[in-house]
Protein backbone atom coordinates (compact mmCIF):
# COMPACT_ATOMS: atom_id res chain seq x y z
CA UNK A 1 51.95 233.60 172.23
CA UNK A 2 48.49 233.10 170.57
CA UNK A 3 47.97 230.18 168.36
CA UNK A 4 46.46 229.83 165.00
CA UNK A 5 43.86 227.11 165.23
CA UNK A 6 42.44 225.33 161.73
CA UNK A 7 39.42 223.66 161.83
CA UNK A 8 39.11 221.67 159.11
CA UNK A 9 35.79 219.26 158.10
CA UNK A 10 35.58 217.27 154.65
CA UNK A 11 32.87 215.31 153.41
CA UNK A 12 33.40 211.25 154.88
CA UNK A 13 34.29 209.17 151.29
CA UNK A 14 35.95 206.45 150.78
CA UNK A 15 37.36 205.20 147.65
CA UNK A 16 35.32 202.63 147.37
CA UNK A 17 32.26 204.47 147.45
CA UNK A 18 33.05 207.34 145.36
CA UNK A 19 32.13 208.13 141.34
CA UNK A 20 32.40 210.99 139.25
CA UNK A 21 29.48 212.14 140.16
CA UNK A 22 29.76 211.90 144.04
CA UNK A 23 29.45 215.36 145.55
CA UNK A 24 32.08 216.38 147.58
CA UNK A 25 33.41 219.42 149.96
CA UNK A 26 35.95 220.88 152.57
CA UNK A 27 35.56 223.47 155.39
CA UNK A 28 37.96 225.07 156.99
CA UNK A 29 37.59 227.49 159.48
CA UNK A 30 40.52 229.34 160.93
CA UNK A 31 40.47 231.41 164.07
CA UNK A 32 43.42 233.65 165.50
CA UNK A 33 42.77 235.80 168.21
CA UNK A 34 39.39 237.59 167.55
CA UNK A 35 39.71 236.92 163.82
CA UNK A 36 38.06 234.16 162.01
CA UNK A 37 37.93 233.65 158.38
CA UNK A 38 36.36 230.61 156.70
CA UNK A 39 37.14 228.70 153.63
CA UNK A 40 35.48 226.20 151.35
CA UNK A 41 34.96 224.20 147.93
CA UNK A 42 33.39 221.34 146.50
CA UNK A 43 33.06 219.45 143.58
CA UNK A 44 32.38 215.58 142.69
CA UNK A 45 34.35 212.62 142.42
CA UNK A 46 36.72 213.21 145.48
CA UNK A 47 37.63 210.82 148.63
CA UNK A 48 37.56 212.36 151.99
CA UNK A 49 41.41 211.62 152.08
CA UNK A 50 42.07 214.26 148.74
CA UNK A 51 39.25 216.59 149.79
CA UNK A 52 41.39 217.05 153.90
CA UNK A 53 44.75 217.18 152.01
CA UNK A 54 43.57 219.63 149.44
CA UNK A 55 41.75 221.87 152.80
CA UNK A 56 45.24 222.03 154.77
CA UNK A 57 47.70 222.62 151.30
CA UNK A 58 45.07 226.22 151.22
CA UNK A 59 44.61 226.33 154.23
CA UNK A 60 48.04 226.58 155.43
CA UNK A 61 48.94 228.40 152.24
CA UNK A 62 46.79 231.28 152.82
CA UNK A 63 48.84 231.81 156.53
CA UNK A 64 51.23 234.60 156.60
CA UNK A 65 52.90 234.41 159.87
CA UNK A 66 54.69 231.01 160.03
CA UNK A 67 56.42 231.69 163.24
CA UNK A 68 53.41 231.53 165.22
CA UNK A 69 52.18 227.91 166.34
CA UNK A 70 49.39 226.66 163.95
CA UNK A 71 46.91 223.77 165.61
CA UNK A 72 44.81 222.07 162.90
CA UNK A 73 41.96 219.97 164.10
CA UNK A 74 40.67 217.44 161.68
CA UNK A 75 37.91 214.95 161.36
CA UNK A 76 40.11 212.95 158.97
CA UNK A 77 41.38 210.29 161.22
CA UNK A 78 44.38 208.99 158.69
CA UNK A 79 45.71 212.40 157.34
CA UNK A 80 45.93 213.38 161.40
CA UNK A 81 47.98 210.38 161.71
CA UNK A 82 50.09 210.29 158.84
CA UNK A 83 51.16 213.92 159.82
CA UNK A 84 51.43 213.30 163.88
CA UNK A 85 53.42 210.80 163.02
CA UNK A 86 55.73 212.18 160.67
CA UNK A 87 55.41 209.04 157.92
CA UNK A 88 55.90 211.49 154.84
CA UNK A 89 59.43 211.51 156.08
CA UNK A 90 60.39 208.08 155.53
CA UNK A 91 58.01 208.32 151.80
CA UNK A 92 60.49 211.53 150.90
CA UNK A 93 63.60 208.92 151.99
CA UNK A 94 62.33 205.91 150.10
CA UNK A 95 61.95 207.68 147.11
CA UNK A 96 58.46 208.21 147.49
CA UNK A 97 57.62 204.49 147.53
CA UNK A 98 54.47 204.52 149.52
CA UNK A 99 51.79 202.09 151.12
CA UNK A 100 49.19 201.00 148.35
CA UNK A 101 46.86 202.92 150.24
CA UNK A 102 48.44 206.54 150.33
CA UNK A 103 49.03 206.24 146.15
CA UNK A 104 46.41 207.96 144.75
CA UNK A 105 46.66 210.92 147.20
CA UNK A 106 51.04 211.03 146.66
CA UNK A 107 51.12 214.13 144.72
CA UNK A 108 49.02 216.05 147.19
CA UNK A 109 51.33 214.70 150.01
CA UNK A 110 54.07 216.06 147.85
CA UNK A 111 52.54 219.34 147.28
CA UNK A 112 52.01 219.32 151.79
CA UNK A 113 54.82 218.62 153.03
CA UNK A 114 57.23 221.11 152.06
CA UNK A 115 54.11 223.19 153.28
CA UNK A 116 54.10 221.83 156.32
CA UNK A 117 57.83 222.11 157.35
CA UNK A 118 57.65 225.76 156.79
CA UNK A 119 55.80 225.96 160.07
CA UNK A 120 57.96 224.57 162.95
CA UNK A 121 54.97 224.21 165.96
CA UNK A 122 52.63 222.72 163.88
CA UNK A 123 50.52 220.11 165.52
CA UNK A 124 46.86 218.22 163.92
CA UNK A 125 44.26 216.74 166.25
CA UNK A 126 41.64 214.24 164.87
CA UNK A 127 38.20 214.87 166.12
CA UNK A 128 34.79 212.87 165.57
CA UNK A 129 32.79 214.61 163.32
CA UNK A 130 30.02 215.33 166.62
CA UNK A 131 32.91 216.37 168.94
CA UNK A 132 31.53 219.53 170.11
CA UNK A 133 35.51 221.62 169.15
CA UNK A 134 33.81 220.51 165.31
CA UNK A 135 30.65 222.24 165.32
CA UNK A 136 31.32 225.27 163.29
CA UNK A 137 33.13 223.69 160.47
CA UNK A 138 30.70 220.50 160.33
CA UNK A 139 27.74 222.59 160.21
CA UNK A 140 29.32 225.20 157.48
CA UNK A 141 30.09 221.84 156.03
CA UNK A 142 26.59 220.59 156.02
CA UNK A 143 25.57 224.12 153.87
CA UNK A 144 28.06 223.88 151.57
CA UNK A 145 27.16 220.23 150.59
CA UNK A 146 23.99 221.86 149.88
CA UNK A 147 24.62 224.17 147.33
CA UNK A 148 26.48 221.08 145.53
């Protein structure tokens, strides 16, 4: 059975370097079979964190098959962990009391995650932004931050 592969690329912010007028985008390239289609947009003010989770919520969105298995390769080390891990299940049982952290990113996570369990082989992979698997999205990336 072929596998839907998402690579996805966002640009590296972190909170504490980011302002309104910080330019920001996401790539994602997705690739099934001999079909690739890519996807993009970018704005200001946005951390690397809520530019990956808002990449995978239309990302996976824009999938119609969810019985296939979907592979999403990141460069955004904590989303690929949070997920891989499955720590949005014990938010959802908490009552979405979260680490200080993963606050200003909850309502994404809570727009994902039902996302996410509608596809039953899902797996992520984080990837350095120069592992060579990365290329494509990085570099479509790189153009689209220049257009910003």
């Amino acid at each position: 059975m072929a596998t839907i592969h998402l690579y996805l690329a966002s640009t590296p912010h972190q909170p504490e370097h980011v302002t309104a007028t910080t330019p920001a985008a996401w790539v994602v390239i997705l690739r099934y079979a001999d079909h690739q289609k890519a996807l993009n947009n970018g704005g200001y003010g946005h951390t690397e964190t809520q530019l990956t989770l808002r990449a995978l919520i239309t990302a996976l969105s824009t999938l119609k098959r969810h019985d296939l298995p979907v592979h999403v390769h990141t460069t955004t080390e904590p989303v690929a962990a949070i997920i891989s891990e499955q720590r949005y299940l014990s938010w959802r049982q908490n009552n979405w009391q979260v680490p200080e952290t993963d606050q200003p990113d909850l309502s994404q996570w809570q727009e994902l995650i039902p996302i996410i369990e509608e596809f039953p082989d899902l797996t992520i992979t984080y990837h350095t932004t120069d592992d060579p698997t990365m290329t494509t999205a990085t570099t479509t990336l790189t153009a689209v931050m220049t257009k910003l």
